[in-house]
N, C-alpha and C. Protein backbone atom coordinates (compact mmCIF):
# COMPACT_ATOMS: atom_id res chain seq x y z
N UNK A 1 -12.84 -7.37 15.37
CA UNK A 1 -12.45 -6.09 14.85
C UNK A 1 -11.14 -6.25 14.09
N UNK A 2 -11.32 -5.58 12.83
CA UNK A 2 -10.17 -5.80 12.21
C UNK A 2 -9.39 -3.88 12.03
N UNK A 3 -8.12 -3.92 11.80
CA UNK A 3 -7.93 -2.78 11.32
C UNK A 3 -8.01 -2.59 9.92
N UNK A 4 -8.92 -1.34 9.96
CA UNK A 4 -9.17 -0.70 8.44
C UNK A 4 -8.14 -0.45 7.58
N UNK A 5 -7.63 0.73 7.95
CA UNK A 5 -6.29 1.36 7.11
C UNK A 5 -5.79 1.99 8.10
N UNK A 6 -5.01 2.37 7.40
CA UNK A 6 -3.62 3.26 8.16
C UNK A 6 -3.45 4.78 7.63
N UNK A 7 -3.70 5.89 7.67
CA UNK A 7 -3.21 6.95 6.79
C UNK A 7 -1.86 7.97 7.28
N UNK A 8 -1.13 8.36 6.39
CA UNK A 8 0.45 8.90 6.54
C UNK A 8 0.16 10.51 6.31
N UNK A 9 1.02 11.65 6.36
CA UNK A 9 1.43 12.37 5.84
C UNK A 9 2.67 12.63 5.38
N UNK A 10 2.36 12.89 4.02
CA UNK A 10 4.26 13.11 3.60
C UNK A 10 4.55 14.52 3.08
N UNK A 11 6.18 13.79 3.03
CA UNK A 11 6.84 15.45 2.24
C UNK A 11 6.37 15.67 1.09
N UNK A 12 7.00 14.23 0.15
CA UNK A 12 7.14 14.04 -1.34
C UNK A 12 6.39 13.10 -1.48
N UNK A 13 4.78 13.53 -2.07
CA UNK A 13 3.59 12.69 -2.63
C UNK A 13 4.01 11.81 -3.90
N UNK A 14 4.66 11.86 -4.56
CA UNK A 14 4.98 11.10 -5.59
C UNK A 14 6.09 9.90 -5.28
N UNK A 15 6.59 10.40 -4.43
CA UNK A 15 7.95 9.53 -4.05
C UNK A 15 7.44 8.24 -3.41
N UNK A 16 6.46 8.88 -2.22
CA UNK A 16 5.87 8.01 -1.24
C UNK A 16 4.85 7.14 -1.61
N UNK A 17 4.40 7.39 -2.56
CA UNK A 17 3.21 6.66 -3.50
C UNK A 17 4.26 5.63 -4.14
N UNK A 18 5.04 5.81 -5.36
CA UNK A 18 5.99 5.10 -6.21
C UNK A 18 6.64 4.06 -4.65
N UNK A 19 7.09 4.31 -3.55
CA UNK A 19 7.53 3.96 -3.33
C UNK A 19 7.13 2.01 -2.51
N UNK A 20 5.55 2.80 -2.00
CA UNK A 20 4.75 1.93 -1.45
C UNK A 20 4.25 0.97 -2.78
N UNK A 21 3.87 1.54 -4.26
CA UNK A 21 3.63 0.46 -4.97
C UNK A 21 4.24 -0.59 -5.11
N UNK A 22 5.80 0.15 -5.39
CA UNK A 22 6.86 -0.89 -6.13
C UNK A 22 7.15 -1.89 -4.97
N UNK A 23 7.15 -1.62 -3.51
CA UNK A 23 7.29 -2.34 -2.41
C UNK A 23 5.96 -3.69 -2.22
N UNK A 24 4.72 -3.18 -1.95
CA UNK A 24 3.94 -3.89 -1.36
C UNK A 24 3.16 -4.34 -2.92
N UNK A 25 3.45 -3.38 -4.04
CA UNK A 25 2.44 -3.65 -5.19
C UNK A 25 1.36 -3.34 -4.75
N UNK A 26 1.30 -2.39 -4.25
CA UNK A 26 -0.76 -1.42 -3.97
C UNK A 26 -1.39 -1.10 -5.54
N UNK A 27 -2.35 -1.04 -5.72
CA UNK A 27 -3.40 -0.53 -6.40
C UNK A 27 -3.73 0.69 -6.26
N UNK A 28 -3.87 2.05 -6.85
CA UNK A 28 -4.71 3.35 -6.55
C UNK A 28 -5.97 2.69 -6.82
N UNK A 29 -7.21 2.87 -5.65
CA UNK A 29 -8.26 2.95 -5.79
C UNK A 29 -9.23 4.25 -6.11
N UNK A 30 -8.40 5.09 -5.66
CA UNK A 30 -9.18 6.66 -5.90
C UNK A 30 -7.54 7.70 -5.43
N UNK A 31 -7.57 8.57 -6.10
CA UNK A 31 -6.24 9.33 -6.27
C UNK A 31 -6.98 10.86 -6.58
N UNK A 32 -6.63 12.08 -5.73
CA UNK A 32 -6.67 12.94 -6.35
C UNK A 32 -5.02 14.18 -5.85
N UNK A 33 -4.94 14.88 -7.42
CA UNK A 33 -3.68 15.26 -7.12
C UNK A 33 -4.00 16.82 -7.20
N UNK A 34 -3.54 17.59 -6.38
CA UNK A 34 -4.02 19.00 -6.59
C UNK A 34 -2.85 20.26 -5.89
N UNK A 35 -2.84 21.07 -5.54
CA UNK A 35 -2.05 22.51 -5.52
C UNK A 35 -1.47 22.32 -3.91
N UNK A 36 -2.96 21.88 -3.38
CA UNK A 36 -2.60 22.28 -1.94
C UNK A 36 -3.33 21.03 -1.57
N UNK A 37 -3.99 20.39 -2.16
CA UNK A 37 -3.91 18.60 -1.41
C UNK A 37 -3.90 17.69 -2.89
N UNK A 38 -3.30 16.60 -2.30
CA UNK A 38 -3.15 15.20 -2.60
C UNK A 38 -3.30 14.39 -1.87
N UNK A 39 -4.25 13.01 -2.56
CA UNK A 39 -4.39 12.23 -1.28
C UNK A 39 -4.32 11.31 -2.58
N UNK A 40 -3.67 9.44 -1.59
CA UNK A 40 -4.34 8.63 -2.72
C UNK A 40 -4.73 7.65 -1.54
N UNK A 41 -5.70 6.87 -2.60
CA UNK A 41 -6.40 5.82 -1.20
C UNK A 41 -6.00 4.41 -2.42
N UNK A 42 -5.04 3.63 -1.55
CA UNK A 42 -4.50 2.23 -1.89
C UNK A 42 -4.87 0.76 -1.04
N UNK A 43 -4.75 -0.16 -2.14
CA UNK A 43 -5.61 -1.30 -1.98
C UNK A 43 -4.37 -2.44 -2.30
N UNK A 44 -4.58 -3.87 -1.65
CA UNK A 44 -4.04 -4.98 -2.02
C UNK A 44 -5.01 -5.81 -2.38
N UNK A 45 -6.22 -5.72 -2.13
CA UNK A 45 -7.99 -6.51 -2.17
C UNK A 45 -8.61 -5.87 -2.97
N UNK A 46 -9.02 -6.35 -4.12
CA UNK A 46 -9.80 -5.75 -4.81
C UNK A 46 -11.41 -5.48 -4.31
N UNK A 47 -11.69 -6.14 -3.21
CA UNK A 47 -12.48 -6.17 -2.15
C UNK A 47 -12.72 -5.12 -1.77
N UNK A 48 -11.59 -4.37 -1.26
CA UNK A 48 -11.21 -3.28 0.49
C UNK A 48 -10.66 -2.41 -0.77
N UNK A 49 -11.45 -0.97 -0.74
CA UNK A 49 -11.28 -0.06 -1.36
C UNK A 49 -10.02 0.91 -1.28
N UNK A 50 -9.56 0.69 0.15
CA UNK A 50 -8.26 1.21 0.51
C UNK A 50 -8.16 0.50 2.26
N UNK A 51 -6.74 0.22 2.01
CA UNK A 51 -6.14 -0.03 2.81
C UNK A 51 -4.71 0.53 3.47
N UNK A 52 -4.74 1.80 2.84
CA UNK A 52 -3.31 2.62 3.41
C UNK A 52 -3.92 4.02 2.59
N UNK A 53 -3.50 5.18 3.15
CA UNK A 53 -3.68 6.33 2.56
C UNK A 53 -2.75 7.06 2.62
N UNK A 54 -2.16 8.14 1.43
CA UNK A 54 -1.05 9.25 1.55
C UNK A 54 -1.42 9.98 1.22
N UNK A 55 -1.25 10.82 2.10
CA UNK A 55 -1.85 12.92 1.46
C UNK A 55 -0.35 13.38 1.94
N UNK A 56 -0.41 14.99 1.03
CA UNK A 56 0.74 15.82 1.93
C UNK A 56 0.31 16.34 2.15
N UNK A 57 1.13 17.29 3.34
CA UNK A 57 0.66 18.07 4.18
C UNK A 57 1.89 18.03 5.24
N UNK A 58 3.14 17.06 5.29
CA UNK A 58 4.00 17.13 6.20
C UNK A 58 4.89 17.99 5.54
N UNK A 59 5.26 19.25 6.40
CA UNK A 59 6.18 19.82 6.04
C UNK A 59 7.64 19.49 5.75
N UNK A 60 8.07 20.24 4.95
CA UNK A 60 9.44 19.86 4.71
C UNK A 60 10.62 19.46 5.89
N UNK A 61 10.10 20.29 6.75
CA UNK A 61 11.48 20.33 8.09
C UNK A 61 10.77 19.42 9.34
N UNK A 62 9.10 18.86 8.38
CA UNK A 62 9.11 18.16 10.01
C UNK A 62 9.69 16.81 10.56
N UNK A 63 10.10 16.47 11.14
CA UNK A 63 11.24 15.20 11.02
C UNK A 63 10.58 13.99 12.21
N UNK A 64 9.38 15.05 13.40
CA UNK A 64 8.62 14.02 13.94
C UNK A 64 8.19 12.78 13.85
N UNK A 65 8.62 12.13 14.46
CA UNK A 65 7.98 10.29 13.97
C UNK A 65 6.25 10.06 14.73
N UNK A 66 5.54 10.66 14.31
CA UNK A 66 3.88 10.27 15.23
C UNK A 66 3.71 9.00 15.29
N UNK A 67 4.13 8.07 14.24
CA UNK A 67 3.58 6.99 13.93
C UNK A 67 4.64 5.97 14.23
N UNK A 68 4.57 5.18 15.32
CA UNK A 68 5.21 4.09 16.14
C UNK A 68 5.80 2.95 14.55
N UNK A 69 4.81 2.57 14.21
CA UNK A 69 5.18 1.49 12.92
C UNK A 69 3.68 1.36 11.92
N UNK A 70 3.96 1.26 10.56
CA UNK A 70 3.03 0.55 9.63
C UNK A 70 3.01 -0.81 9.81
N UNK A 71 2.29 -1.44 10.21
CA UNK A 71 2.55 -3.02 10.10
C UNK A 71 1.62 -3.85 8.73
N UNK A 72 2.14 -4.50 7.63
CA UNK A 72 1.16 -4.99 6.59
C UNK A 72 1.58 -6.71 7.03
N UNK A 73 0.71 -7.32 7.02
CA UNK A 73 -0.15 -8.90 7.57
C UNK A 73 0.03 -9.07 6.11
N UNK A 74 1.19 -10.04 5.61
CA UNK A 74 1.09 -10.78 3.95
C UNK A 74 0.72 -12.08 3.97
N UNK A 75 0.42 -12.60 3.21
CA UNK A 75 -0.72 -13.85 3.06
C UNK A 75 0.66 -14.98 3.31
N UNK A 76 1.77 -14.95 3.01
CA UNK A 76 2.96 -16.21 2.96
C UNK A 76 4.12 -15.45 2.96
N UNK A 77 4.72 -16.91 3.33
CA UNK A 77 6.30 -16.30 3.39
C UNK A 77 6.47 -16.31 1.88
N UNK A 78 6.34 -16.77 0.73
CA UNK A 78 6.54 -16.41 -0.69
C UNK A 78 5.95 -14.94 -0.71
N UNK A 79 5.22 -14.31 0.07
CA UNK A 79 4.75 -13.14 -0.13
C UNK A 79 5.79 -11.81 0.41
N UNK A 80 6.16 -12.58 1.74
CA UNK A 80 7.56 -11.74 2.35
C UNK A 80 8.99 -11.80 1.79
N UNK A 81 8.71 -12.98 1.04
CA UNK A 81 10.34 -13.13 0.61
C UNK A 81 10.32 -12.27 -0.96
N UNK A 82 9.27 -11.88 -2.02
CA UNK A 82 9.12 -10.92 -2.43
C UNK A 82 9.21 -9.40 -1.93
N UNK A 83 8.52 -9.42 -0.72
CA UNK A 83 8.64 -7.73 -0.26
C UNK A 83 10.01 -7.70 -0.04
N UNK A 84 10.95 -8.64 0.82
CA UNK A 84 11.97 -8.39 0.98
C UNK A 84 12.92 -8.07 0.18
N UNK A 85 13.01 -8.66 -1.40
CA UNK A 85 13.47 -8.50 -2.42
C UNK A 85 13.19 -7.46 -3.02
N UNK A 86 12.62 -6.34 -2.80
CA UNK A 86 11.82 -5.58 -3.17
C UNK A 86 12.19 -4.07 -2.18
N UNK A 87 12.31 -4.77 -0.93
CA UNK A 87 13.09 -3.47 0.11
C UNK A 87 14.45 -3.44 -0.13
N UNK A 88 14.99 -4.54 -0.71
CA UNK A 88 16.79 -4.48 -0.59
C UNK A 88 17.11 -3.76 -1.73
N UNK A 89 16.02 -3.69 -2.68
CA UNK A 89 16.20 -2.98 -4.02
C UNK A 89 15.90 -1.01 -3.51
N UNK A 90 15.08 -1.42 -3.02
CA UNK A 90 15.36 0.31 -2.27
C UNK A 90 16.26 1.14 -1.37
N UNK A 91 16.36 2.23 -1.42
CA UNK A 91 17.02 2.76 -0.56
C UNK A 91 16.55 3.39 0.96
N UNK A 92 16.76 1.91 1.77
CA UNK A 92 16.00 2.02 2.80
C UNK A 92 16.98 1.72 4.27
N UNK A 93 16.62 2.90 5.34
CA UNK A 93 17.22 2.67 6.48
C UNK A 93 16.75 1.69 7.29
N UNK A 94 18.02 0.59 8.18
CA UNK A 94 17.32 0.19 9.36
C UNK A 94 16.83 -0.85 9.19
N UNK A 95 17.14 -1.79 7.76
CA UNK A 95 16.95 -2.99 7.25
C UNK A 95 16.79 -3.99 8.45
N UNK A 96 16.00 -4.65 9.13
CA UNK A 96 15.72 -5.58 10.55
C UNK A 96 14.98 -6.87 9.75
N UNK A 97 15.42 -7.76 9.19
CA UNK A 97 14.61 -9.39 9.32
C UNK A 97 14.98 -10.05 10.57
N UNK A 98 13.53 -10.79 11.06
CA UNK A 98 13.70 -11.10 12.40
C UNK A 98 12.28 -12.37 12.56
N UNK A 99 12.40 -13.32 13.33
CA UNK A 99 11.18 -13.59 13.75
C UNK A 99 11.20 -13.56 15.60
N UNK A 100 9.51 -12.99 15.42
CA UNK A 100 9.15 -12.67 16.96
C UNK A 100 8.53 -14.01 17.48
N UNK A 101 8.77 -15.26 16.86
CA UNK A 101 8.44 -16.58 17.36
C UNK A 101 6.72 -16.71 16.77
N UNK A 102 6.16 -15.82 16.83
CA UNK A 102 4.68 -15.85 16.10
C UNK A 102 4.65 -15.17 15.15
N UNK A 103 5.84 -14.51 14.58
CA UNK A 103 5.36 -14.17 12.95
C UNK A 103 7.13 -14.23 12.46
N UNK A 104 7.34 -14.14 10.76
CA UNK A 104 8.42 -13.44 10.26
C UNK A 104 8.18 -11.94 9.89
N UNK A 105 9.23 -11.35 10.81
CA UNK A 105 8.41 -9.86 10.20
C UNK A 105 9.98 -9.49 9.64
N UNK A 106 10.09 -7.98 8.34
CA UNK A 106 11.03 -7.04 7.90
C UNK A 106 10.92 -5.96 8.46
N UNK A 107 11.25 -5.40 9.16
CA UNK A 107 11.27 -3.93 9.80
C UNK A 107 12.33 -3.04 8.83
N UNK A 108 11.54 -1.52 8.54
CA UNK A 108 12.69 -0.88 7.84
C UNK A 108 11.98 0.44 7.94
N UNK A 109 12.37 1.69 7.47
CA UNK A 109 11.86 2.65 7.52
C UNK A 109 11.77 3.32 5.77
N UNK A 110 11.12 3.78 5.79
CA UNK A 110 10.23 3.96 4.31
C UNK A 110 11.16 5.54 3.74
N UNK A 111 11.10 6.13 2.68
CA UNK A 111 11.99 7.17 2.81
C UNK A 111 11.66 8.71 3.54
N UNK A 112 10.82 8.72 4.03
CA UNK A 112 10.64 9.30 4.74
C UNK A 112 10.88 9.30 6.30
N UNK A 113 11.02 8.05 6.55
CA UNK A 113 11.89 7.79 7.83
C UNK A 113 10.67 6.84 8.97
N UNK A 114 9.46 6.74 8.33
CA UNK A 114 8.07 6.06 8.85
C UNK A 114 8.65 4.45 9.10
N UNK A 115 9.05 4.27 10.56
CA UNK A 115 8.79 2.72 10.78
C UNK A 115 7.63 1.84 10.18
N UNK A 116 8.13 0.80 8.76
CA UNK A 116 6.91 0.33 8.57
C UNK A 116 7.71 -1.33 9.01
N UNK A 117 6.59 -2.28 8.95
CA UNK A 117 7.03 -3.84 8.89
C UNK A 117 6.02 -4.81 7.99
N UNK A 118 6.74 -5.82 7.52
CA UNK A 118 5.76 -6.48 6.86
C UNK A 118 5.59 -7.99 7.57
N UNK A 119 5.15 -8.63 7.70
CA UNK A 119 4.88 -9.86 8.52
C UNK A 119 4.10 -10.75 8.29
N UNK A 120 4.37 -11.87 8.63
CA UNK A 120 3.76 -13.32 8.20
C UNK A 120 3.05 -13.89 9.47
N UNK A 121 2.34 -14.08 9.71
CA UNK A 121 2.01 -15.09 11.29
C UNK A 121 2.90 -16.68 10.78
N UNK A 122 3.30 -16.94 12.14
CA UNK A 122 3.16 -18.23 12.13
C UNK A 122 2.74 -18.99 12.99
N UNK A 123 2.58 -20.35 12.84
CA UNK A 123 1.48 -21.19 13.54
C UNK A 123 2.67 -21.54 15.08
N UNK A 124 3.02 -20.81 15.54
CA UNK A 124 3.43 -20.89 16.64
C UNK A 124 3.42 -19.45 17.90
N UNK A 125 3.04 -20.12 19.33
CA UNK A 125 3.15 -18.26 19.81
C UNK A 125 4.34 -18.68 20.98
N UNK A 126 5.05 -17.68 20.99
CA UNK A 126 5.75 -18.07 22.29
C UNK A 126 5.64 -16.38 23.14
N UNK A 127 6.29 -16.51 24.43
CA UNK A 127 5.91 -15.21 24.83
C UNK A 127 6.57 -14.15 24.55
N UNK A 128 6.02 -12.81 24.37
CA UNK A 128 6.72 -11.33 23.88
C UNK A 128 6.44 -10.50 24.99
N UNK A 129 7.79 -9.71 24.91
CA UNK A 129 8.43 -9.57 23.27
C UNK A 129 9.94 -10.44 23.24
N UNK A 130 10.07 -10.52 22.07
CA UNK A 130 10.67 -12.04 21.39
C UNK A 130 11.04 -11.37 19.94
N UNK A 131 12.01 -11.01 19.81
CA UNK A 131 13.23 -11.07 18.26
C UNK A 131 14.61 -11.62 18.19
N UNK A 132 14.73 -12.25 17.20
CA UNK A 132 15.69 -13.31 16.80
C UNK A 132 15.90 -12.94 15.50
N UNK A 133 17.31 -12.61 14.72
CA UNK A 133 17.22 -12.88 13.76
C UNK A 133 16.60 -13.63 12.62
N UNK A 134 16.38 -13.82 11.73
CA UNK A 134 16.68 -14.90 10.42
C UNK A 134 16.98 -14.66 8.92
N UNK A 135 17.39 -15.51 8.62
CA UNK A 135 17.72 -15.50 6.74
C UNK A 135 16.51 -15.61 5.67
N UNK A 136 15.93 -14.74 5.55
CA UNK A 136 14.66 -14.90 4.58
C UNK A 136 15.40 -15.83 2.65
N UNK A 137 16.47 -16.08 2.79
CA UNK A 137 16.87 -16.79 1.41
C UNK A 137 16.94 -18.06 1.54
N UNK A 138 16.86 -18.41 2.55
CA UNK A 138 16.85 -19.68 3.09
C UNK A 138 15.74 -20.22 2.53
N UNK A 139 15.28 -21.97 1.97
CA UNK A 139 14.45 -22.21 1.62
C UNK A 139 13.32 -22.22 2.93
N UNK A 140 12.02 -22.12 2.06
CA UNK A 140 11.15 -22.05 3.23
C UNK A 140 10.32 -23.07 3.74
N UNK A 141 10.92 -24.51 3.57
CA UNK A 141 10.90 -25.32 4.55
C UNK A 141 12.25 -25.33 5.89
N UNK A 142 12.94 -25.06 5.46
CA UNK A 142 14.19 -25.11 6.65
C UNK A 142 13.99 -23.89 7.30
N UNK A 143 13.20 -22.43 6.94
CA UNK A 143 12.97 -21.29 7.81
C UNK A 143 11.81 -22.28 8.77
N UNK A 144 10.87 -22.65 8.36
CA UNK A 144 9.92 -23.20 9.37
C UNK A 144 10.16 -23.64 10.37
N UNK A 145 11.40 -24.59 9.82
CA UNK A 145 11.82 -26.09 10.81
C UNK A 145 12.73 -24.98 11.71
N UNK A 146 13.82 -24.18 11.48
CA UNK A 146 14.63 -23.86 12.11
C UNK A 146 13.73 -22.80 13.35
N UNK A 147 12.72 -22.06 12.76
CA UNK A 147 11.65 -20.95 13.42
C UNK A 147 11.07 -21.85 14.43
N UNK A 148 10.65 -23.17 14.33
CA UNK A 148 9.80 -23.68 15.28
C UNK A 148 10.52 -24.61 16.43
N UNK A 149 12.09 -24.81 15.72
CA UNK A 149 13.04 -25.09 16.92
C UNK A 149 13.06 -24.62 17.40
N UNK A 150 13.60 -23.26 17.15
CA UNK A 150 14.02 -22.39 18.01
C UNK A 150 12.47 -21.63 19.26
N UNK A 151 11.38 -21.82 18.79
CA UNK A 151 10.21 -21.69 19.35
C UNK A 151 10.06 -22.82 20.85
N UNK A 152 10.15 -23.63 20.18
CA UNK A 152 10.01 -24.66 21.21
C UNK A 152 11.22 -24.56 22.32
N UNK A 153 12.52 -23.91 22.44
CA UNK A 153 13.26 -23.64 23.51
C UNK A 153 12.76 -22.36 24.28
N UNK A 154 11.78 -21.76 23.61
CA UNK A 154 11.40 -20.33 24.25
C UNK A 154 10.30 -20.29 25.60
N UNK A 155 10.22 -19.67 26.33
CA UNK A 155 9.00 -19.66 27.48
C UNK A 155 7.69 -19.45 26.72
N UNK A 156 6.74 -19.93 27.11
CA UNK A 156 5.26 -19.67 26.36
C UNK A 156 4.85 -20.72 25.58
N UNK A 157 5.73 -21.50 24.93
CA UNK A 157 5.56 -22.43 23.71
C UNK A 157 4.58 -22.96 23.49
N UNK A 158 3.73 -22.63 22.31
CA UNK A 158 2.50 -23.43 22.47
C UNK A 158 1.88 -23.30 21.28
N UNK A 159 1.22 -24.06 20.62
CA UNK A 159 0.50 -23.63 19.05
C UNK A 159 0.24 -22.35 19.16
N UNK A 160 -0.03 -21.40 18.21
CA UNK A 160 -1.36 -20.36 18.01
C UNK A 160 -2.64 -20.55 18.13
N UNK A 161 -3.13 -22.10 17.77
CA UNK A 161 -4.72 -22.49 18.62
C UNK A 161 -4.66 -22.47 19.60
N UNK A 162 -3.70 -22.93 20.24
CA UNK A 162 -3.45 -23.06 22.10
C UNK A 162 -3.89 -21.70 22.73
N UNK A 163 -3.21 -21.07 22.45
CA UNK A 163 -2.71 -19.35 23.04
C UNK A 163 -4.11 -18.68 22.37
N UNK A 164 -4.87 -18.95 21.09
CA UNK A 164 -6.26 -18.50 20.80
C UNK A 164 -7.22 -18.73 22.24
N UNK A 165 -7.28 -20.43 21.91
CA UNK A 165 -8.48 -20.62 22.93
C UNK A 165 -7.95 -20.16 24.70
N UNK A 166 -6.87 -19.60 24.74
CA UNK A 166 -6.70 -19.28 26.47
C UNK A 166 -6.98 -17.74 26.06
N UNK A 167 -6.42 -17.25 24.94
CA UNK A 167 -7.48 -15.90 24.74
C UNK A 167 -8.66 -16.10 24.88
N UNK A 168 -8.99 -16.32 24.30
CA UNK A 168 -10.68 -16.27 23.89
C UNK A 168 -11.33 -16.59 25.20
N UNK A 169 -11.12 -17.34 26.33
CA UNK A 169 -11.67 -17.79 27.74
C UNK A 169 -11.27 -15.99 28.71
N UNK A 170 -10.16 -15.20 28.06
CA UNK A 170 -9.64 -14.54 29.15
C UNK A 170 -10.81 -13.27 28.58
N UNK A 171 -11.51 -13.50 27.27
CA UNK A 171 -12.77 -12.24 26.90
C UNK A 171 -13.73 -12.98 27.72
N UNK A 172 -13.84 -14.01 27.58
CA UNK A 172 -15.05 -14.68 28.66
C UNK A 172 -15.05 -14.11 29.58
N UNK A 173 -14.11 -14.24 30.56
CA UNK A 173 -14.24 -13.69 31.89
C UNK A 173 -14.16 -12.33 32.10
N UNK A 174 -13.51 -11.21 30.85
CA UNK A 174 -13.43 -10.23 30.92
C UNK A 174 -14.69 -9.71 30.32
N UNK A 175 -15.65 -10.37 29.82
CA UNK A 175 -17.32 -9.76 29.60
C UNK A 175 -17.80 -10.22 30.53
N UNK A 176 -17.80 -11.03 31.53
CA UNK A 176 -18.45 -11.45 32.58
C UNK A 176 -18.62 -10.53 33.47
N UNK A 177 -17.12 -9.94 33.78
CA UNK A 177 -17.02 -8.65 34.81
C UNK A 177 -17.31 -7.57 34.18
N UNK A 178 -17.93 -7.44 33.22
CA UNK A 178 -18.26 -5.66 32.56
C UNK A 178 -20.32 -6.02 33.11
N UNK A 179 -20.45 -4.82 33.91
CA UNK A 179 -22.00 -4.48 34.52
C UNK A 179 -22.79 -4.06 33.41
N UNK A 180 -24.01 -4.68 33.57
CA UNK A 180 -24.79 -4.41 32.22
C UNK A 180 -25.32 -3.29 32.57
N UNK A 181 -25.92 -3.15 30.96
CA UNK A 181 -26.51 -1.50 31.16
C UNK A 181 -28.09 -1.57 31.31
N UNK A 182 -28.73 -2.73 31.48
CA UNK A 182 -29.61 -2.93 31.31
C UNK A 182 -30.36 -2.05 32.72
């Protein structure tokens, strides 16, 4: 199971749109703009017809956070070290680069105040939760080397195949114990 999309409500439909392009570089796949709705449905895959959605409909005074975090999965750290260059150019609260030992993620809040993050896996898992600073300007062989030092002093240490296949045994046994319906 993968996750589909994500959909938001905002104040300012234009803002929040402009804002997510110039950041992640989305695509409108289908957009409609109207009196009393707007919605647009955005894509990074020319594949996946949408992968994030914005309508309004959040009122002006509502200041509620429903939504814990956006999290976007980027293909490389050349892919994060763009977004990052790209958030510092905005005017954004709460600026967080960090790695959680299995990914580099940016934490920041969008202008509307929506915890989003962008994140890289990396080929290491150690146990969470786990944040550490780091320098995304740093070249990205010495982020690796320094990310997987610092991995290997942590509890858990172990590839991401490692920590897969002891997943993947713990669905074994956890379909074993589910009673059939037969």
């Amino acid at each position: 199971m993968d996750l589909g999309h994500v959909g938001i409500h905002v104040r300012d439909f234009e803002a929040m749109l402009g804002f997510y392009q110039r950041v992640f570089g989305f695509v409108i796949s289908d957009i409609k703009r109207g009196p009393e709705r707007s919605i647009v449905f955005l894509t990074s895959e020319p594949e996946v017809h949408h992968q994030f959605v914005i309508a309004n409909g959040r009122a002006a005074d509502d200041h509620s956070r429903v939504i814990n975090q956006i999290s976007f999965r980027l293909s490389s750290l050349v892919e994060l070290k763009r977004i990052g260059r790209a958030i510092k150019r905005e005017a954004v609260e709460e600026l967080d680069i960090i790695t959680h030992g299995t990914a580099w993620s940016i934490y920041f809040r969008d202008p509307e105040g929506n915890r989003a993050e962008a994140f890289v896996d990396t080929p290491w898992y150690v146990d969470q939760p786990f944040r550490a600073p780091i320098d995304l300007d740093q070249p990205e062989d010495v982020l690796r080397r320094d990310t997987e030092a610092l991995c290997r002093t942590l509890p858990g240490f172990q590839s991401i195949e490692q920590w897969r296949l002891k997943l993947a045994q713990r669905f074994e046994v956890a379909k074993a114990q589910v009673p059939s319906v037969e």
